[in-house]
N, C-alpha and C. Protein backbone atom coordinates (compact mmCIF):
# COMPACT_ATOMS: atom_id res chain seq x y z
N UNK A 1 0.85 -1.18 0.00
CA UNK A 1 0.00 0.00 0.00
C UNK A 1 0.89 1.24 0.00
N UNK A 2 0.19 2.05 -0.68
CA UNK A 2 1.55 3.80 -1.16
C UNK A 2 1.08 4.39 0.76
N UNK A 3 1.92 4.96 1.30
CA UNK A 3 1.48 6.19 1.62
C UNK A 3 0.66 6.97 1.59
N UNK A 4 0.14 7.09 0.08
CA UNK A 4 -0.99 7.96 0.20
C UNK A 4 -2.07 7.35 0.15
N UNK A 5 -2.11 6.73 -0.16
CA UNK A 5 -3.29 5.67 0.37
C UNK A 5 -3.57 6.28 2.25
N UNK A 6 -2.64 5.95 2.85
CA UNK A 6 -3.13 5.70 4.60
C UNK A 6 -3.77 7.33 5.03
N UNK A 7 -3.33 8.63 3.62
CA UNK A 7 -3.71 9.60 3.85
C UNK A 7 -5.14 10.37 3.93
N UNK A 8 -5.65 11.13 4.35
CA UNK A 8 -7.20 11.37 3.95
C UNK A 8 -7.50 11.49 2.97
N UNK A 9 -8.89 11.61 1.96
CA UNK A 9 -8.98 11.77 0.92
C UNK A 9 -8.82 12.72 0.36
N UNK A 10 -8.61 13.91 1.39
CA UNK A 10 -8.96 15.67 0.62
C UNK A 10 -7.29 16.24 0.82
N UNK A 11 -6.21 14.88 0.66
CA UNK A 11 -5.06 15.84 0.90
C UNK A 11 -4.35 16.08 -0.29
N UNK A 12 -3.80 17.02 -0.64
CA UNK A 12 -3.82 17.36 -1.67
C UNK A 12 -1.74 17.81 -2.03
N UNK A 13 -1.33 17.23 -2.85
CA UNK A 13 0.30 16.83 -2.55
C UNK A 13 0.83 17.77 -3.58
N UNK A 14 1.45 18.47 -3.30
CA UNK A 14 2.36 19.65 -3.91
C UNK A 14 3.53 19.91 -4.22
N UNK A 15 3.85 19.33 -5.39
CA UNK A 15 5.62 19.10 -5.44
C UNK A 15 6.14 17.73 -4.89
N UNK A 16 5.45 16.80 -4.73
CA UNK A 16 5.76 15.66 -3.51
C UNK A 16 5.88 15.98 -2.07
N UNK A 17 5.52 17.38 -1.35
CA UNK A 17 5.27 17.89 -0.07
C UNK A 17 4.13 18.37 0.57
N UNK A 18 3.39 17.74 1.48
CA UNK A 18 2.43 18.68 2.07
C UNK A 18 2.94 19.81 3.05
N UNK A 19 1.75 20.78 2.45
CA UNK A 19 1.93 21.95 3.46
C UNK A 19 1.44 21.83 5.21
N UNK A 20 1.24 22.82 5.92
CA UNK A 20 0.83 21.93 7.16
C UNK A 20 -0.51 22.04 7.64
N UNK A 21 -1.40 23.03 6.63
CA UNK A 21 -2.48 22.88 6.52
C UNK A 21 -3.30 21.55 5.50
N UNK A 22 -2.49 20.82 4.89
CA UNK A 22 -2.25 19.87 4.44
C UNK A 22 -2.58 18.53 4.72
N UNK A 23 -1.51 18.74 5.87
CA UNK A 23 -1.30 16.84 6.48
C UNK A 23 -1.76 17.00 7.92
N UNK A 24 -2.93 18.00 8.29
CA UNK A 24 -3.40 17.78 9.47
C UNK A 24 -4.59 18.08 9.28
N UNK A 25 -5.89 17.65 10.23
CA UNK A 25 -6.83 17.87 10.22
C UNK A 25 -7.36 17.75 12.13
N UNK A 26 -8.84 19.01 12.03
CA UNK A 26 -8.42 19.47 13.07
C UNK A 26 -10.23 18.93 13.51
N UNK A 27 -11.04 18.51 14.35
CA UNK A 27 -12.31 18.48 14.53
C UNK A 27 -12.39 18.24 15.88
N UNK A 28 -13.50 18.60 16.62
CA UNK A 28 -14.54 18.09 18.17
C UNK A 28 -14.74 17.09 18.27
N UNK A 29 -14.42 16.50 19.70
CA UNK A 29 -15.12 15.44 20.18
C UNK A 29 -15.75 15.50 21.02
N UNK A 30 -16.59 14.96 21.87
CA UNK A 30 -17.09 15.42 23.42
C UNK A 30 -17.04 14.11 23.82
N UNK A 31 -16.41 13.50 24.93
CA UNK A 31 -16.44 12.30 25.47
C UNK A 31 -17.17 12.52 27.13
N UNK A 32 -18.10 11.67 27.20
CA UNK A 32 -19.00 11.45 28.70
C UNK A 32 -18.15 10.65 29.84
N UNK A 33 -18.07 11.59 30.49
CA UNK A 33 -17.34 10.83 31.46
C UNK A 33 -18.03 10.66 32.76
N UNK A 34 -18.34 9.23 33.27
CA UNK A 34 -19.32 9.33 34.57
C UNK A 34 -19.34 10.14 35.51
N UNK A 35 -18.00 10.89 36.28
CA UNK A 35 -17.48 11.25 37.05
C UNK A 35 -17.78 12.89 37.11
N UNK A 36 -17.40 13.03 36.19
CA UNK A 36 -17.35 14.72 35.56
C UNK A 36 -17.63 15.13 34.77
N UNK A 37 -18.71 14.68 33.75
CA UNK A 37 -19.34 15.23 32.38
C UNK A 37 -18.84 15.03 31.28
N UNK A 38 -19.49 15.67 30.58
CA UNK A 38 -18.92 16.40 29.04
C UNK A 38 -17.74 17.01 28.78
N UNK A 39 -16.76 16.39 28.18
CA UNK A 39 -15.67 16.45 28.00
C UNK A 39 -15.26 17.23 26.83
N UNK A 40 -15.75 17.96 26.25
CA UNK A 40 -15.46 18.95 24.52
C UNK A 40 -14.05 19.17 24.62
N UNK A 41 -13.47 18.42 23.63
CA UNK A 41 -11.93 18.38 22.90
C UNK A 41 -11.79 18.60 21.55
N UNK A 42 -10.70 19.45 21.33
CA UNK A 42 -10.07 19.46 20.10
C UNK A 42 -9.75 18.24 19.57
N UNK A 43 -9.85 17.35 18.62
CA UNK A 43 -8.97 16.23 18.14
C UNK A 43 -8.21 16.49 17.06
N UNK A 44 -6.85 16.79 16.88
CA UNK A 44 -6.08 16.80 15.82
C UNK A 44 -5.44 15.50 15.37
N UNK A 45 -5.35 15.12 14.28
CA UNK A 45 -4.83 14.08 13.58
C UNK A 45 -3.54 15.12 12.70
N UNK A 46 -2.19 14.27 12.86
CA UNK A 46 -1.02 15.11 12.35
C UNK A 46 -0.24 13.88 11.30
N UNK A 47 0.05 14.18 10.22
CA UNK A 47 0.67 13.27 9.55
C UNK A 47 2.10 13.57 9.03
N UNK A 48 2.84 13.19 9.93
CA UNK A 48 4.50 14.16 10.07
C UNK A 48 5.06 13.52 8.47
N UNK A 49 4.98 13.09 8.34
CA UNK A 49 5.47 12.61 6.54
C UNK A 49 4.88 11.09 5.78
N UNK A 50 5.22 10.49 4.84
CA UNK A 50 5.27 9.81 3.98
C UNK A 50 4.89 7.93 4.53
N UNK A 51 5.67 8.06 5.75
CA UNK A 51 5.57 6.51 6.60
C UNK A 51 4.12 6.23 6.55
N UNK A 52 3.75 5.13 6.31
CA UNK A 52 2.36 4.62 6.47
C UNK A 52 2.33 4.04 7.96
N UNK A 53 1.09 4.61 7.97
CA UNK A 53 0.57 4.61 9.57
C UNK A 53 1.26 5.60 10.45
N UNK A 54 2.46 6.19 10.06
CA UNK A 54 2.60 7.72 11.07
C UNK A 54 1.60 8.58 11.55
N UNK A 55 1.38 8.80 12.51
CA UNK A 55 0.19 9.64 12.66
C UNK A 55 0.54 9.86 14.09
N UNK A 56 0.61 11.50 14.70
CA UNK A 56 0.29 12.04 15.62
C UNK A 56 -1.03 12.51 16.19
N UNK A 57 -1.43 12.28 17.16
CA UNK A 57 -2.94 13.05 17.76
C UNK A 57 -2.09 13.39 18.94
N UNK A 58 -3.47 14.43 19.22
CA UNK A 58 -3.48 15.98 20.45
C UNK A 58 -4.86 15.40 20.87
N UNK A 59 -4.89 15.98 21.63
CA UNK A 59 -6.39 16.47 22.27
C UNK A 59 -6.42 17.33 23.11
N UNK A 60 -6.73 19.07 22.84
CA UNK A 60 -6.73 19.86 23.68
C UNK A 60 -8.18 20.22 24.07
N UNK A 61 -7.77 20.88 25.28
CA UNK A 61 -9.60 21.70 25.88
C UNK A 61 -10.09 22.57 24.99
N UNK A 62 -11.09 22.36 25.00
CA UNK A 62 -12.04 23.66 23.75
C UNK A 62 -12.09 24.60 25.06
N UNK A 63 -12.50 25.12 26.15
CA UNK A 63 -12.46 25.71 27.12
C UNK A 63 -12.06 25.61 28.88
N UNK A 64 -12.92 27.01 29.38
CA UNK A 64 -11.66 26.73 30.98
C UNK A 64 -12.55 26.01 31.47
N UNK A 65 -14.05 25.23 31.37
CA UNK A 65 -14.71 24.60 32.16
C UNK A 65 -14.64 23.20 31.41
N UNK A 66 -13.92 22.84 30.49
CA UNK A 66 -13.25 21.50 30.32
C UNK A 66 -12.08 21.27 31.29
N UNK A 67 -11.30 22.30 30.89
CA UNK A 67 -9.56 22.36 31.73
C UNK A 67 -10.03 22.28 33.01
N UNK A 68 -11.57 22.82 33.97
CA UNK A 68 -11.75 22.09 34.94
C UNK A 68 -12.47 20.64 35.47
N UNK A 69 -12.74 20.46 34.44
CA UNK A 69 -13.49 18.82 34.67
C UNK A 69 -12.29 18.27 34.42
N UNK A 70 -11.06 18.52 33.56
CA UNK A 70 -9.72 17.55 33.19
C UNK A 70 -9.14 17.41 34.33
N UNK A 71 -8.92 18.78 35.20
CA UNK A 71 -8.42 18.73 36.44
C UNK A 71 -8.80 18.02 38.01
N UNK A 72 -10.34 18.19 37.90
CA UNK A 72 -11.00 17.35 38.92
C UNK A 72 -10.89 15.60 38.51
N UNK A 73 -10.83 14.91 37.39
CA UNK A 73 -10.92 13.77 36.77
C UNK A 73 -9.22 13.44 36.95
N UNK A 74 -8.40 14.39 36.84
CA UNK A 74 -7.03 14.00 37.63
C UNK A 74 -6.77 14.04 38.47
N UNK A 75 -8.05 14.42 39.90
CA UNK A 75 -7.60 14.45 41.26
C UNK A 75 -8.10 13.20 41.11
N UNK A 76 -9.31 12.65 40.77
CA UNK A 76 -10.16 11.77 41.20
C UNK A 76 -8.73 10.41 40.51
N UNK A 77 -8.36 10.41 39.52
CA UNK A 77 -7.50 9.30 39.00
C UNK A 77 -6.28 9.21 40.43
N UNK A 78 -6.25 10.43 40.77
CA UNK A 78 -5.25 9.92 41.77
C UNK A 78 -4.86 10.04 43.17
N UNK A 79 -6.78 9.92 43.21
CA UNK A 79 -6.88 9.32 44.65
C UNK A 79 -7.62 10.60 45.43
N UNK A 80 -7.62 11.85 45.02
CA UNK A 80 -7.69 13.06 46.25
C UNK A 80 -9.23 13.18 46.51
């Protein structure tokens, strides 16, 4: 299988290089968590080059009342 194959369908190759609006793609998730709610995250998918199956992910807070359910859900993981 090529490389570009493992890539999304809308990426679009320029010279044999993607740009870095390119080889990443950026969308929401919201994950339920029993403990502490609604979880709304960034999910980035990053495709640092050519290797099939390379792939970086993120997941940042969409806001400060995520960054506080992340924070209470890491007292609770560790014990407080």
């Amino acid at each position: 299988m090529a490389a570009a194959d493992t890539l999304p369908s809308d990426t679009v190759f320029l010279d044999g290089e993607l740009t870095p609006q390119e080889c990443s793609r950026t969308t929401t998730k919201v994950f339920l968590n029993l403990y502490v709610g609604h979880l709304p995250l960034e999910h980035t998918d990053l495709w640092p080059g050519f290797v099939a199956g390379a792939r970086v992910v993120t997941y940042t807070r969409k806001n400060d009342g995520t960054r506080e359910r992340l924070e209470r859900l890491h007292e609770i993981a560790r014990g407080s």
